[in-house]
Protein backbone atom coordinates (compact mmCIF):
# COMPACT_ATOMS: atom_id res chain seq x y z
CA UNK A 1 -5.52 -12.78 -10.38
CA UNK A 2 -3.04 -10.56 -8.28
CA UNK A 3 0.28 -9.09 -10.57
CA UNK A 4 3.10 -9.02 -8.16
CA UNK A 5 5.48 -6.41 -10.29
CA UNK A 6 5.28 -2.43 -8.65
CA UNK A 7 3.12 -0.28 -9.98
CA UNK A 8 5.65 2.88 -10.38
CA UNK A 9 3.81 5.40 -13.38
CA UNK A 10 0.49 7.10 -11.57
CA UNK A 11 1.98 6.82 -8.09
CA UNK A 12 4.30 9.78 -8.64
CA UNK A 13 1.82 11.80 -9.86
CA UNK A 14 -0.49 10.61 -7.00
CA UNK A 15 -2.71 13.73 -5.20
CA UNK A 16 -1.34 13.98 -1.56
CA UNK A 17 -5.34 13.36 -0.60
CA UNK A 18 -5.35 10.10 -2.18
CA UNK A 19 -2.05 8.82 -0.97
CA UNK A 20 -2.80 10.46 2.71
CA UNK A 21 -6.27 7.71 2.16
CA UNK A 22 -4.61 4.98 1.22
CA UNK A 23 -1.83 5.12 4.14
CA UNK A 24 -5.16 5.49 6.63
CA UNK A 25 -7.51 2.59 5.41
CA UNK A 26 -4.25 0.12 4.48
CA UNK A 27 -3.80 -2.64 7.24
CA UNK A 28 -0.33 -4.11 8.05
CA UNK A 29 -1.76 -7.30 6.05
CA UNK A 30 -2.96 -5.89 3.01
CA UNK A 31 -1.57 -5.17 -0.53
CA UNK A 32 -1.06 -1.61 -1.88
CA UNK A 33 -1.17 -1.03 -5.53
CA UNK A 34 -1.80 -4.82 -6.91
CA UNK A 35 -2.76 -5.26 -10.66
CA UNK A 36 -5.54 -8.13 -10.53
CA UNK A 37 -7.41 -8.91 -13.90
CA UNK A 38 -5.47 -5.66 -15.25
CA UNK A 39 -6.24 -3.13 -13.08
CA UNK A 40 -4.62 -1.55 -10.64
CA UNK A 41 -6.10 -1.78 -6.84
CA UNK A 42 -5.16 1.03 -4.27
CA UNK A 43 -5.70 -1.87 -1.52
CA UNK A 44 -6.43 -5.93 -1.44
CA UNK A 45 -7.93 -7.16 1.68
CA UNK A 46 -7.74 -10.73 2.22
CA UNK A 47 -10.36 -12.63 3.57
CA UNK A 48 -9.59 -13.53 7.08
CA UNK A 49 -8.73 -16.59 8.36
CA UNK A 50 -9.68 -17.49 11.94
CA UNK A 51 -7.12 -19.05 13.81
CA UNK A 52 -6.84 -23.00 14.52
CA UNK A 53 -8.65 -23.01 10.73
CA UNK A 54 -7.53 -26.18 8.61
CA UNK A 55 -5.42 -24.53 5.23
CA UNK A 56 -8.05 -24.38 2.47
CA UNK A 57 -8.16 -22.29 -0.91
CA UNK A 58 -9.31 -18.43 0.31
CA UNK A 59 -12.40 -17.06 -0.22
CA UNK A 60 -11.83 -13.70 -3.08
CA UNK A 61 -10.13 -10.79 -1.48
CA UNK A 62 -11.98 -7.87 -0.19
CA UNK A 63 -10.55 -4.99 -3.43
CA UNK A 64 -10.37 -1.01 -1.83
CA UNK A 65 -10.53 1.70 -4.17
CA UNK A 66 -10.43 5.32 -3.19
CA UNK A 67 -12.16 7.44 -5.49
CA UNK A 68 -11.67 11.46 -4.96
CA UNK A 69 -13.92 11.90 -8.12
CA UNK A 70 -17.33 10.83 -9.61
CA UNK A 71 -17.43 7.04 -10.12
CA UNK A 72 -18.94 7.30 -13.59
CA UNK A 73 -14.81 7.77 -14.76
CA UNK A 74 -14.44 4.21 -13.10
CA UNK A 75 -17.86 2.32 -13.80
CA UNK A 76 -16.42 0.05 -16.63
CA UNK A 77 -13.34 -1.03 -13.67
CA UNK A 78 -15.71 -1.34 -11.25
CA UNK A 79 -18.67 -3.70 -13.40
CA UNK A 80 -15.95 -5.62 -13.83
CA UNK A 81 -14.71 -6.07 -10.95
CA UNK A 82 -17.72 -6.64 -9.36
CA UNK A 83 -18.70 -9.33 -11.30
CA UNK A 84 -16.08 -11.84 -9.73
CA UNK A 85 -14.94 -9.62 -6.72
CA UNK A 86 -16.31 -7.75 -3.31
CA UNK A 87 -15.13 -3.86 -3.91
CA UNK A 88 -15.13 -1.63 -1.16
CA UNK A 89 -15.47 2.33 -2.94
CA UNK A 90 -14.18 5.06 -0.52
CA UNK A 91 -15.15 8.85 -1.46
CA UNK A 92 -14.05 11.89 0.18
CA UNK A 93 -16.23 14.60 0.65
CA UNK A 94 -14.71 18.00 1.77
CA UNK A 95 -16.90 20.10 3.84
CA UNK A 96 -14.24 22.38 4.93
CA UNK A 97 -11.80 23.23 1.79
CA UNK A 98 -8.90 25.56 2.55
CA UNK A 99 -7.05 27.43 -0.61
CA UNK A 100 -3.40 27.87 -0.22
CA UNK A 101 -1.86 29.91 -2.68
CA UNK A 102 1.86 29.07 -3.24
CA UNK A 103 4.68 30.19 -5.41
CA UNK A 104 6.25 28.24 -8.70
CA UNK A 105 8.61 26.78 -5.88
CA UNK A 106 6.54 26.19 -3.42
CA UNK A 107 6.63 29.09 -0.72
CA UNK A 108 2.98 29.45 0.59
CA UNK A 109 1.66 33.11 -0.12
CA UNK A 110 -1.60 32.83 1.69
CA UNK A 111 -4.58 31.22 2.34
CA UNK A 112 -8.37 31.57 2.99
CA UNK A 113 -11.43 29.64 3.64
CA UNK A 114 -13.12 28.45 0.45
CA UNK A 115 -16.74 29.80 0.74
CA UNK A 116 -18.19 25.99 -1.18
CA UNK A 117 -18.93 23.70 1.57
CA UNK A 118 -19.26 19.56 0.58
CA UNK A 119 -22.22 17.92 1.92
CA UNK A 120 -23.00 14.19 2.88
CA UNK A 121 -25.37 14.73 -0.23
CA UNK A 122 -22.89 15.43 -2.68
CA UNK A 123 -22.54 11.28 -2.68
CA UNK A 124 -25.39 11.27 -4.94
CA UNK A 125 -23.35 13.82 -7.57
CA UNK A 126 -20.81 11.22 -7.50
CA UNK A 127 -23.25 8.21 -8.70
CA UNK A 128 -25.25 10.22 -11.28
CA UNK A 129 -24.58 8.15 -14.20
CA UNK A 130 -24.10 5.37 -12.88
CA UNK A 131 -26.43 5.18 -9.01
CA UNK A 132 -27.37 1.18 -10.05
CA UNK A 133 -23.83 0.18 -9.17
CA UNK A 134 -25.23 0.57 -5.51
CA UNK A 135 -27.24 -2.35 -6.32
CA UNK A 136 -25.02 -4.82 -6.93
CA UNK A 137 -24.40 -6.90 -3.86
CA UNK A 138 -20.94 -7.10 -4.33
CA UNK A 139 -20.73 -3.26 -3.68
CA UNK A 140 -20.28 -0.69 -0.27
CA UNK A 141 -19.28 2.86 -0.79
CA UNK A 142 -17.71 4.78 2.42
CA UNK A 143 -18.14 8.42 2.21
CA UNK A 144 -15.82 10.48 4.20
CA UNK A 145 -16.94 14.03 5.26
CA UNK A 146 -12.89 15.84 5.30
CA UNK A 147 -11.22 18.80 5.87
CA UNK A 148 -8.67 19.55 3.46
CA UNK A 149 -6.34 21.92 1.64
CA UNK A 150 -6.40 22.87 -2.22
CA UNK A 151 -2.83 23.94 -3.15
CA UNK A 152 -2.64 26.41 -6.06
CA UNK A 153 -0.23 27.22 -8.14
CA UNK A 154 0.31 30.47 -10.62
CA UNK A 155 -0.04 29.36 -14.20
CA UNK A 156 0.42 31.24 -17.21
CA UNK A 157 -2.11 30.82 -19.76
CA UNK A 158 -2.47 32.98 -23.32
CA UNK A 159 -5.92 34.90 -23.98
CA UNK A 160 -6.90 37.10 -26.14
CA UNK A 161 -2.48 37.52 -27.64
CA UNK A 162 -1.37 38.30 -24.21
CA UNK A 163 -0.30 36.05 -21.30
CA UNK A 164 -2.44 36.14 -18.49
CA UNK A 165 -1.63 34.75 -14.72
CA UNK A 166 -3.70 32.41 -13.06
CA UNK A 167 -3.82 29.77 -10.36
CA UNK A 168 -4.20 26.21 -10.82
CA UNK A 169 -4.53 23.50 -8.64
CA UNK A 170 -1.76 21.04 -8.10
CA UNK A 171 -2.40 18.98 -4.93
CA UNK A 172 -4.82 18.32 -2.19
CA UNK A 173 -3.50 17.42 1.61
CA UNK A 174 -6.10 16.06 3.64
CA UNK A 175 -6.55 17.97 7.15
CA UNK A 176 -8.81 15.86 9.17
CA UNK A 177 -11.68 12.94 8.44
CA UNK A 178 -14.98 14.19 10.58
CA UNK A 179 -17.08 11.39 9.59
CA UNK A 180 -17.56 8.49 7.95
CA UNK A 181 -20.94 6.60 6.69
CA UNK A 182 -21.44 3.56 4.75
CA UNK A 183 -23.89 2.01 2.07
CA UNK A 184 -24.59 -1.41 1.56
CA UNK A 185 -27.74 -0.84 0.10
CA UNK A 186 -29.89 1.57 -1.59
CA UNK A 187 -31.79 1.93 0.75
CA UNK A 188 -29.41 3.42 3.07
CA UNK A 189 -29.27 6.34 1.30
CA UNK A 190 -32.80 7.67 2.31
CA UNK A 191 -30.93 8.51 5.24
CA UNK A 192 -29.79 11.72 4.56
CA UNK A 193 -32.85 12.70 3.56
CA UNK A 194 -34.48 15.11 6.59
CA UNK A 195 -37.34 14.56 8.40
CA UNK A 196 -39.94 15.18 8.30
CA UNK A 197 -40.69 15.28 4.58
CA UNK A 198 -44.09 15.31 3.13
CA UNK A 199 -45.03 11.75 1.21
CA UNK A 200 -45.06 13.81 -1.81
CA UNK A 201 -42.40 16.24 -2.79
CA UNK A 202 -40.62 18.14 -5.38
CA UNK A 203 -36.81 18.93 -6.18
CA UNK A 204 -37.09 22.41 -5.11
CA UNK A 205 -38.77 21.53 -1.75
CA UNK A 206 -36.16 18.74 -1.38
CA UNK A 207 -33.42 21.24 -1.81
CA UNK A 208 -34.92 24.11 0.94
CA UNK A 209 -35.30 20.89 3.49
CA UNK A 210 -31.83 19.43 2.96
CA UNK A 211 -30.26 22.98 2.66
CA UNK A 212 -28.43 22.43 -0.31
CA UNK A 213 -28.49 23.86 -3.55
CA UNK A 214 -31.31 23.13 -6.34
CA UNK A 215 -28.82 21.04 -8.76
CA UNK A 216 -27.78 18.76 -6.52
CA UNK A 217 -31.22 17.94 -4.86
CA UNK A 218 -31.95 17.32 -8.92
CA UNK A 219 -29.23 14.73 -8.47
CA UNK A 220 -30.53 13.50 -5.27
CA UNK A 221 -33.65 12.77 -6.97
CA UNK A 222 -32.07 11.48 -10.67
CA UNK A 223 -30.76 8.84 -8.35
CA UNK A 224 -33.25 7.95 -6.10
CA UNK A 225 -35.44 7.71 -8.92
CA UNK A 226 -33.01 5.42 -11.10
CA UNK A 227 -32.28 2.65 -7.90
CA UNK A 228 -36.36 2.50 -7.82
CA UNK A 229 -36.60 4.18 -4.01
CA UNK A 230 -38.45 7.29 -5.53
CA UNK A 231 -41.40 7.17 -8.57
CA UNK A 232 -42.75 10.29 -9.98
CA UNK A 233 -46.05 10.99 -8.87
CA UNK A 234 -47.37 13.92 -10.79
CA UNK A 235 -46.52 17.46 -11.39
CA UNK A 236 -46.77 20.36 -9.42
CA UNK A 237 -46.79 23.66 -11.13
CA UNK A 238 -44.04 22.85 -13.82
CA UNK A 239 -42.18 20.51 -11.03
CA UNK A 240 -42.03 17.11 -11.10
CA UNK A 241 -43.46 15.53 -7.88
CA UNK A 242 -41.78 12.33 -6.17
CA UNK A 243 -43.46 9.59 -3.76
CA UNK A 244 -41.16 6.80 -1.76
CA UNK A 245 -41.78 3.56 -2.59
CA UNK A 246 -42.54 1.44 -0.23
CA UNK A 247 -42.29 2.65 3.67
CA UNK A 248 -39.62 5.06 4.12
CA UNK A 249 -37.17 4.12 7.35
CA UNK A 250 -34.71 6.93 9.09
CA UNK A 251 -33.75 10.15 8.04
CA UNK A 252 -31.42 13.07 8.39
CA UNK A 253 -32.59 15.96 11.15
């Protein structure tokens, strides 16, 4: 059940991003930081009530989390959770990243355009190790496609008996949310696959359709193949070949 005392230690160290998330997605009703069953909640939902409704005992509260990671760090929380509560996950995605290089104190120094570009397919990087929590019916992830800024700072680090400088990163400041999608379902994440795709294909084809790079259209299929949407179907070459199960609905273009 909900802890009402402040959670104080991981705020202060909280990333700008995150905070910057939790600000957006928080309604005027909701609770911000709440311990329930011992863990710490970015945002409780309750369930609404309509109005002219007789006082009864609420339904469980709707439980946000905003993850800017993979969700494998968070998969014991979030079986948990799940067993008694809804959870909402949100995940960030940053298509457009932009470094900013500042000084010990702060003073910017520069900044460029990081040449890595997120893509609404990097959701599936975030589930390898864990893609049946999609299953569970007590679970929606929200991606958010973002543009944001990585601040670096110098930091000194020995090699080799000498002090070299480099940069670190300390904080990321979110710019702009693009888009957002949601999945309720497994299913819903054969929409980002393109069409058309052949009934039969391989990682490598997957990865020139989609545009993105070899490893993570491994992960696409890893997943795909672990919430049963995808069966291997033979080998091509030394490639694994994949079928859908079942009909296939939508699609990216």
């Amino acid at each position: 059940m909900p802890d009402p005392s402040p959670r104080t230690i991981g705020i202060l160290s909280e990333r700008s991003l995150h905070a910057a998330l939790k600000r957006q997605f928080a309604q005027p009703s909701d609770g911000v930081e709440v311990k329930i069953d011992g863990y710490w909640i970015d945002i409780v939902r309750p369930w609404p009530v309509d109005a002219g409704q007789a006082a009864a005992p609420s339904p469980l509260p709707l439980l946000i989390e905003i993850q800017t990671s993979g969700f494998s760090a968070i998969q014991a929380k979030l079986r948990d959770l799940l067993a008694r509560y809804r959870v909402h996950l949100i995940h960030p995605i940053a298509t457009e990243r932009w470094i900013v290089k500042q000084d010990a104190d702060g003073r910017e120094l520069g900044r460029r355009r990081s040449p890595n570009k997120g893509h609404a397919a990097h959701i599936f990087e975030a589930l390898v190790g864990c893609a049946d929590l999609l299953a569970h019916p007590n679970l929606t992830i929200e991606t958010l496609l973002i543009r944001e800024e990585d601040i670096r700072q110098p930091n000194d680090l020995p090699q080799k008996g000498r002090w070299r400088r480099e940069w670190k990163s300390v904080d990321r400041r979110l710019l702009e949310i693009c888009e957002r999608q949601l999945y309720e379902v497994p299913g819903d994440l054969l929409g980002l696959l393109p069409t058309p795709l052949p009934d039969t294909f391989t990682s490598g084809e997957l990865a020139r359709a989609m545009r993105i790079p070899l490893a993570l259209a491994q992960r696409v299929t890893y997943c795909l193949r672990h919430l049963k949407l995808i069966v291997e179907a033979g080998q091509r070459g030394r490639a694994k070949v994949y079928s859908f199960v079942g009909q296939r609905v939508g699609g990216a273009e």
